[in-house]
Protein backbone atom coordinates (compact mmCIF):
# COMPACT_ATOMS: atom_id res chain seq x y z
CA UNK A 1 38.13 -16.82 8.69
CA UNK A 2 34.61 -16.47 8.48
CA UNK A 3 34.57 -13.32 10.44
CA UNK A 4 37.59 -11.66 8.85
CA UNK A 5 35.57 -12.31 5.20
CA UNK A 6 32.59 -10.74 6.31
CA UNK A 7 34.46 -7.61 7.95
CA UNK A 8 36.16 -7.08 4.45
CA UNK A 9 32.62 -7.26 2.84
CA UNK A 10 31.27 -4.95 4.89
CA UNK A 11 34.61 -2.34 4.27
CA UNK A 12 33.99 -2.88 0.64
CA UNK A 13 30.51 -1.60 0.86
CA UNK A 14 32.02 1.22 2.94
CA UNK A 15 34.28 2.28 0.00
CA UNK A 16 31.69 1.88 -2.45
CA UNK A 17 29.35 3.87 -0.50
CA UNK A 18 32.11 6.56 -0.46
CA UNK A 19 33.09 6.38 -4.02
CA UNK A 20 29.40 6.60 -5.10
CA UNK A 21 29.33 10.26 -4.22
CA UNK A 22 32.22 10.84 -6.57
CA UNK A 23 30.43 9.98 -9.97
CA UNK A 24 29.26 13.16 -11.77
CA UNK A 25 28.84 11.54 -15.30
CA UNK A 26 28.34 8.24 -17.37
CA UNK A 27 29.66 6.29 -20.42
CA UNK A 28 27.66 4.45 -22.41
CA UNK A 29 28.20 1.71 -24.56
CA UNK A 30 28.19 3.63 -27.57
CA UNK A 31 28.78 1.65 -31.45
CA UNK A 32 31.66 0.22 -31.88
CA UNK A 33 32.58 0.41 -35.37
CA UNK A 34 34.33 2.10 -38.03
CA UNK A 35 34.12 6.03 -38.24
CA UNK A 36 32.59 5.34 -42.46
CA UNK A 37 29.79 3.03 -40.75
CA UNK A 38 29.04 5.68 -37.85
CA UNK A 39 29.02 8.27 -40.72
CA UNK A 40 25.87 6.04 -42.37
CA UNK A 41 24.56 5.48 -39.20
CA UNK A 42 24.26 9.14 -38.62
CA UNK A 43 22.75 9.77 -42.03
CA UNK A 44 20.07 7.23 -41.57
CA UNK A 45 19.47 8.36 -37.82
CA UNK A 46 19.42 11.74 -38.73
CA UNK A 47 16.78 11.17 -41.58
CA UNK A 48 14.94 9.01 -39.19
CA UNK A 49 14.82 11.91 -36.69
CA UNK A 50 13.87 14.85 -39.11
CA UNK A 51 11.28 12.57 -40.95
CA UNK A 52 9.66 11.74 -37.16
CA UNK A 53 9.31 15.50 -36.43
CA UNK A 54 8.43 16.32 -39.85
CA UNK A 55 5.15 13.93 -40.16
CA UNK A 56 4.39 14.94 -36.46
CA UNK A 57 4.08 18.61 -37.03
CA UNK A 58 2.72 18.34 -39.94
CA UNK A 59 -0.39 16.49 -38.76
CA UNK A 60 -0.77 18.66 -36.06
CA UNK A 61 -0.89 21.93 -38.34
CA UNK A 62 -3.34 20.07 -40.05
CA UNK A 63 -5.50 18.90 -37.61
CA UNK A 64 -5.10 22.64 -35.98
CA UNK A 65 -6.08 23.86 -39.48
CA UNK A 66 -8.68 22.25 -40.85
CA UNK A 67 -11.78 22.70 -39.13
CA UNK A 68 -13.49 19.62 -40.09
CA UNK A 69 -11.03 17.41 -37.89
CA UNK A 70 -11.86 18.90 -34.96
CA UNK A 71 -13.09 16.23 -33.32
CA UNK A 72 -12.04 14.56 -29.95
CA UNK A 73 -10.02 11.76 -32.35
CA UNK A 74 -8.22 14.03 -33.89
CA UNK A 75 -7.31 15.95 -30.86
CA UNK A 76 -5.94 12.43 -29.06
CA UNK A 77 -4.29 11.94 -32.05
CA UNK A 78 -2.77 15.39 -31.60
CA UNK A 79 -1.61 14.67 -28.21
CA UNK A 80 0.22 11.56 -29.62
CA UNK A 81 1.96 13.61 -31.95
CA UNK A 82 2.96 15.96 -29.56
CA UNK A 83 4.07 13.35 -27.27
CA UNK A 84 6.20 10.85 -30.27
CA UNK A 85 8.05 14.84 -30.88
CA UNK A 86 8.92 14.63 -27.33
CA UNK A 87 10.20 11.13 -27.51
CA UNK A 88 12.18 11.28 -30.72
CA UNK A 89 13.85 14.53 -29.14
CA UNK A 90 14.87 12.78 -25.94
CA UNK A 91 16.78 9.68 -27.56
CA UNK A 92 17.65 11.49 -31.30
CA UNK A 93 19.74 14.11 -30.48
CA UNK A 94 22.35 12.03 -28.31
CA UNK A 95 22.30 9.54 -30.29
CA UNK A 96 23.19 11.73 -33.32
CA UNK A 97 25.95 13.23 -31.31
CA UNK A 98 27.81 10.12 -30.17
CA UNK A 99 27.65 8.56 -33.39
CA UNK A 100 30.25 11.06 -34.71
CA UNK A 101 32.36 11.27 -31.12
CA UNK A 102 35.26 9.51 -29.78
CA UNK A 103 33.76 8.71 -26.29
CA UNK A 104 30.54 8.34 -25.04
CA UNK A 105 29.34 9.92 -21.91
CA UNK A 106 26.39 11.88 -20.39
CA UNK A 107 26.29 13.84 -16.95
CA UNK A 108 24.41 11.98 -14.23
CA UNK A 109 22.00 15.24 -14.40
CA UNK A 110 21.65 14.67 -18.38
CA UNK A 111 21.17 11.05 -18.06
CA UNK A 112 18.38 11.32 -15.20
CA UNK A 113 16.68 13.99 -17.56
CA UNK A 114 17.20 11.78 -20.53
CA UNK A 115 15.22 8.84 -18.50
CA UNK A 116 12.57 11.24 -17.27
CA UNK A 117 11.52 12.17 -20.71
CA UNK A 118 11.75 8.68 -22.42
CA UNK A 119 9.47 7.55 -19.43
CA UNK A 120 7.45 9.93 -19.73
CA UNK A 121 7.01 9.52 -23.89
CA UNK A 122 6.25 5.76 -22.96
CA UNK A 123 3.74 6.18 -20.20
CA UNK A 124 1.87 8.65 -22.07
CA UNK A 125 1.62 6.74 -25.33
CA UNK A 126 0.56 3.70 -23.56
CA UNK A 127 -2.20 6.34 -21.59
CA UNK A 128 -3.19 7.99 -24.63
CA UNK A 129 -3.92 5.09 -26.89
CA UNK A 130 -6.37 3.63 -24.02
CA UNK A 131 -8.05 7.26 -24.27
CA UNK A 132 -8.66 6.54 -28.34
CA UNK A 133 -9.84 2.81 -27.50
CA UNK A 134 -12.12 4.34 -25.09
CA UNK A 135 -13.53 7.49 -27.55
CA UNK A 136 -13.68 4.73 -30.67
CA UNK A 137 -15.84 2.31 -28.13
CA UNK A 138 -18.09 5.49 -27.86
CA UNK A 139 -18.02 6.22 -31.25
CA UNK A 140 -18.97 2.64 -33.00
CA UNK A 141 -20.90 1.25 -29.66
CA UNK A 142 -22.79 3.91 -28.66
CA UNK A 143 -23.09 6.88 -31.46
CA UNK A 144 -26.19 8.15 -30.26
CA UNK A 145 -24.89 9.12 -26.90
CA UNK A 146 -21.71 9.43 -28.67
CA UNK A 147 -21.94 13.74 -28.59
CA UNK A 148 -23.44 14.04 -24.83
CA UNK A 149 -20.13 12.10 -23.38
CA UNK A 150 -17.55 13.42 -25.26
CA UNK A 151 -17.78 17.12 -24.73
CA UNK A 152 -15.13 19.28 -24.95
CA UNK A 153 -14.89 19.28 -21.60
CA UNK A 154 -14.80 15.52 -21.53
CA UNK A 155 -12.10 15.89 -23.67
CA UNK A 156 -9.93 18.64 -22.10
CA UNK A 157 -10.47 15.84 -18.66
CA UNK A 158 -9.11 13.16 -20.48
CA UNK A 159 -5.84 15.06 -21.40
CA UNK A 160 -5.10 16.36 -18.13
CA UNK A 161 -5.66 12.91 -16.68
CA UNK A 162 -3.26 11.39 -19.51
CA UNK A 163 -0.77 13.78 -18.36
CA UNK A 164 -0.98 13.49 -14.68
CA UNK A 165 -0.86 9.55 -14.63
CA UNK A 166 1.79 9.68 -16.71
CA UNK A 167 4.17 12.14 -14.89
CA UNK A 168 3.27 10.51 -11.48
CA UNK A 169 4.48 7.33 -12.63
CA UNK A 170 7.54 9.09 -14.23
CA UNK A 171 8.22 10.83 -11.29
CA UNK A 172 7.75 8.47 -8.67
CA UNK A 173 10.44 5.87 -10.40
CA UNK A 174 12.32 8.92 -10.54
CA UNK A 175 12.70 9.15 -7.19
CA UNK A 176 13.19 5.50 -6.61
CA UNK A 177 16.12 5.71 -8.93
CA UNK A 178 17.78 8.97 -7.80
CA UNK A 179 17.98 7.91 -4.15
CA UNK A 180 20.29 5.09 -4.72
CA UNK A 181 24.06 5.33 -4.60
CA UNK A 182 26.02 4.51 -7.14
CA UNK A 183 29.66 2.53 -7.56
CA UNK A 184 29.66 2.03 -11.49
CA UNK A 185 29.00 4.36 -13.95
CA UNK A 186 29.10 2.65 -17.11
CA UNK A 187 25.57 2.34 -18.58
CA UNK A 188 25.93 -0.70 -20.84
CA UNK A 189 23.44 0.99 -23.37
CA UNK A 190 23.56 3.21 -25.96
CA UNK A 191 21.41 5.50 -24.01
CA UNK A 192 19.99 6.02 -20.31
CA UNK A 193 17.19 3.70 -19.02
CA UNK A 194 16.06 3.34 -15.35
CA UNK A 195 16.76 -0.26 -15.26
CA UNK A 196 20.70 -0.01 -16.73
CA UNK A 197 21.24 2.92 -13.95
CA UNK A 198 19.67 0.49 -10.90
CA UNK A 199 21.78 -1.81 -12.04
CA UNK A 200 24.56 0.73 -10.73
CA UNK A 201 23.93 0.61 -7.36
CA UNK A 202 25.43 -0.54 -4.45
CA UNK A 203 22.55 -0.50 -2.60
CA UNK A 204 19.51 -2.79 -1.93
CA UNK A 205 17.34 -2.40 -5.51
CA UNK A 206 14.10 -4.15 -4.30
CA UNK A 207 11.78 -1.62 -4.09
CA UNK A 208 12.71 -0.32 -7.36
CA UNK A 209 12.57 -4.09 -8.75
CA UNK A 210 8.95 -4.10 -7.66
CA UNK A 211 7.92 -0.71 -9.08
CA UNK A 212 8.77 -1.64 -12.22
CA UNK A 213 6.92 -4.91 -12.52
CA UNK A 214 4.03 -3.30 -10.95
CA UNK A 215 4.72 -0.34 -14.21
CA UNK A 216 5.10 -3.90 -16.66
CA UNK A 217 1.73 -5.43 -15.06
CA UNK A 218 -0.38 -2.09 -15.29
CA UNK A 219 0.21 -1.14 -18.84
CA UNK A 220 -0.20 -5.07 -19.59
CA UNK A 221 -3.45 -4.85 -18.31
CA UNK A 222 -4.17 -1.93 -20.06
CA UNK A 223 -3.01 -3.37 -23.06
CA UNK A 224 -5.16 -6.31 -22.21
CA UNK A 225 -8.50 -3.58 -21.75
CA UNK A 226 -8.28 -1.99 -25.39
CA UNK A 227 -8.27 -5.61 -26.74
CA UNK A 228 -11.50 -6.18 -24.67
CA UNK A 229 -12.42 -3.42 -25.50
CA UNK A 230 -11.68 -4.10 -29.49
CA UNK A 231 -13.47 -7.10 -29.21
CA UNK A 232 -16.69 -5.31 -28.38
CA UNK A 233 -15.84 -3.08 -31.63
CA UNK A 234 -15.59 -5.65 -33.89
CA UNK A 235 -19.17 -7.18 -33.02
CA UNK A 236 -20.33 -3.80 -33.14
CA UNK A 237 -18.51 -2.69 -36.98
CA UNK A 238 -20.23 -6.11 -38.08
CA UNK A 239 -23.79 -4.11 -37.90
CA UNK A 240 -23.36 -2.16 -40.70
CA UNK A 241 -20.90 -1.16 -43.86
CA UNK A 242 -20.20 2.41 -42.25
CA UNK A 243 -19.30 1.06 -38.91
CA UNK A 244 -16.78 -1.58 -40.77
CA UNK A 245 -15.27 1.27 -42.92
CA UNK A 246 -14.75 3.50 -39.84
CA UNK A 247 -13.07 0.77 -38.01
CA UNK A 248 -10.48 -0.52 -40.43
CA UNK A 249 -10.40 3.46 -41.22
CA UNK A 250 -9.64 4.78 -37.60
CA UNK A 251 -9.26 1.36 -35.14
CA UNK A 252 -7.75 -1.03 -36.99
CA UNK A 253 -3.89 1.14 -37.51
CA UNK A 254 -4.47 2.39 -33.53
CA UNK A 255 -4.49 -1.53 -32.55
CA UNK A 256 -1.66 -2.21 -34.94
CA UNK A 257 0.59 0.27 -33.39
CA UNK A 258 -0.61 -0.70 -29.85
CA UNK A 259 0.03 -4.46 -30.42
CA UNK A 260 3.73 -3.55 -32.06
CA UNK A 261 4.45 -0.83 -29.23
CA UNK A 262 3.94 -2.95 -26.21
CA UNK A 263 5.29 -6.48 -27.85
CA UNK A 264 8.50 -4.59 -28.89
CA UNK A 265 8.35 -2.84 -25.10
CA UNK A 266 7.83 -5.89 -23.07
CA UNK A 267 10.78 -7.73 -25.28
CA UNK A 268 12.76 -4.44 -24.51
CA UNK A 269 12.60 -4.45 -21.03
CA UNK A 270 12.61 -8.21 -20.30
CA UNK A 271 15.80 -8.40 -22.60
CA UNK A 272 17.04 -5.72 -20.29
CA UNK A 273 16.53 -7.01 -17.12
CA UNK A 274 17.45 -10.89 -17.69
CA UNK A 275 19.25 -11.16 -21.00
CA UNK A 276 23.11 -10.18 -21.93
CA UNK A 277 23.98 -6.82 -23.23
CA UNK A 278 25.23 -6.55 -26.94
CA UNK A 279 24.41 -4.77 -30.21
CA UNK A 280 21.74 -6.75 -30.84
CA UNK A 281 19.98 -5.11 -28.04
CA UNK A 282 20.82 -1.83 -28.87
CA UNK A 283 19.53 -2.63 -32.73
CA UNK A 284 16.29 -3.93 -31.35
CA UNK A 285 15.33 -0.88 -29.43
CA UNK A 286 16.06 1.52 -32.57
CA UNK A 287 13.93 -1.12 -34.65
CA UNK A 288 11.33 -0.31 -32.22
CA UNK A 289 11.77 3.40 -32.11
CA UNK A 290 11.27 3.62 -35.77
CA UNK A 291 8.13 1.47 -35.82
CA UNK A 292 6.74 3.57 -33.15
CA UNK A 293 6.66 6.79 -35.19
């Protein structure tokens, strides 16, 4: 008996091995309601969407504009911009689409391109914001040397590293994720994430298990660096009444949206991994998308 159940165990990974060569495409969860609330839904999301790339561009013509806020801040904060565009325009437009469709699905190409870009948005946002930490500790901390560091050089460094970092990590899950067959192809989100499309496989998932704690525990710690970091800041913005003002002017709303991006992220993906799938997941992660931006 025992024999006989493991040779059907093994034939069943057989079959699912051969059907996971089959699936082209995937359907997500999608919102099931009433076509009058998707209709809302789509009003608000779409207003959401516009307003995100309208305040985005907007800084960034001014920044690009005005000559005055040419300064290595201002050009992070630039990047950020350009980056929160990028996100909004990988999870938006979908999202706007299925709201007002019958059925929900996304090619297996679309959905791997849909994860690449979200990644990326994340890695680079947590990347970037340790950048500004790191220019405001030069700024408050040490503003005589402040001009010799930071050079536009300096600057131009610390972009191309924020990028690299951030599409080696991207691409390196990538890979982790698009070598694994697949035997289900219902993605029990209302978009693609690299954890819901693991969770597809009928293959051994450890190495991509450990990836992404090892993702979880470096932007922890990085999270954990800028608050160091902070620390020093706030011992240093004590000296004076100009060092207070430019802290609560230009540290205290990056450390706001650090603290809220990585909470909400952590829940996110911890909810993902080890709690049930429902709306109220799917509600949480668009909570978190609009406090982002």
């Amino acid at each position: 008996m025992s024999a006989r159940f493991r040779r059907s165990v093994v034939m069943n990974q057989r079959r699912s091995m051969m059907n996971s060569t089959q699936i082209s495409y995937f359907t997500l969860a999608g919102l099931n309601d009433s076509l009058t609330n998707r209709q809302i839904y789509f009003a608000f999301a779409l207003m959401s969407y516009l307003f995100t790339i309208f305040v985005n561009l907007m800084l960034i013509v001014t920044i690009c504009l005005e000559k005055t806020l040419h300064e290595p801040i201002y050009i992070f904060l630039c990047n950020l911009c350009f980056n929160g565009i990028c996100g909004a325009s990988s999870f938006y437009p979908k999202l706007l689409h299925d709201l007002l469709a019958d059925s929900h699905v996304i090619t297996y190409i679309g959905c791997l391109t849909q994860i690449f870009v979200v990644y990326s948005y994340v890695f680079c946002e947590f990347t970037s914001l340790t950048v500004m930490a790191y220019d405001r500790y030069l700024a408050i901390c040490r503003p005589l040397q402040y001009r010799a560091l930071m050079t536009p050089q300096k600057v131009a460094q610390l972009l191309l590293l924020t990028w690299c970092f951030t599409l080696l990590e991207t691409v390196v899950g990538m890979f982790l994720t698009a070598r694994l067959p697949l035997c289900r192809q219902h993605v029990r989100k209302i978009f693609c994430t690299n954890w819901e499309v693991v969770k597809l496989s009928c293959s051994d998932t450890t190495l991509n298990n450990i990836y992404g704690f090892i993702l979880m525990f470096s932007h922890v710690s990085q999270t954990g660096l800028i608050l160091v970091s902070y620390g020093h800041l706030v011992r240093a913005s004590l000296r004076s009444r100009s060092d207070r003002r430019k802290f609560i002017q230009t540290c205290l709303p990056h450390l706001i949206t650090l603290l809220v991006f990585t909470i909400s992220l952590m829940f996110d993906a911890m909810y993902s991994r080890y709690g049930s799938s429902g709306l109220l997941q799917q509600s949480l992660f668009l909570t978190r998308l609009k406090l982002q931006q």
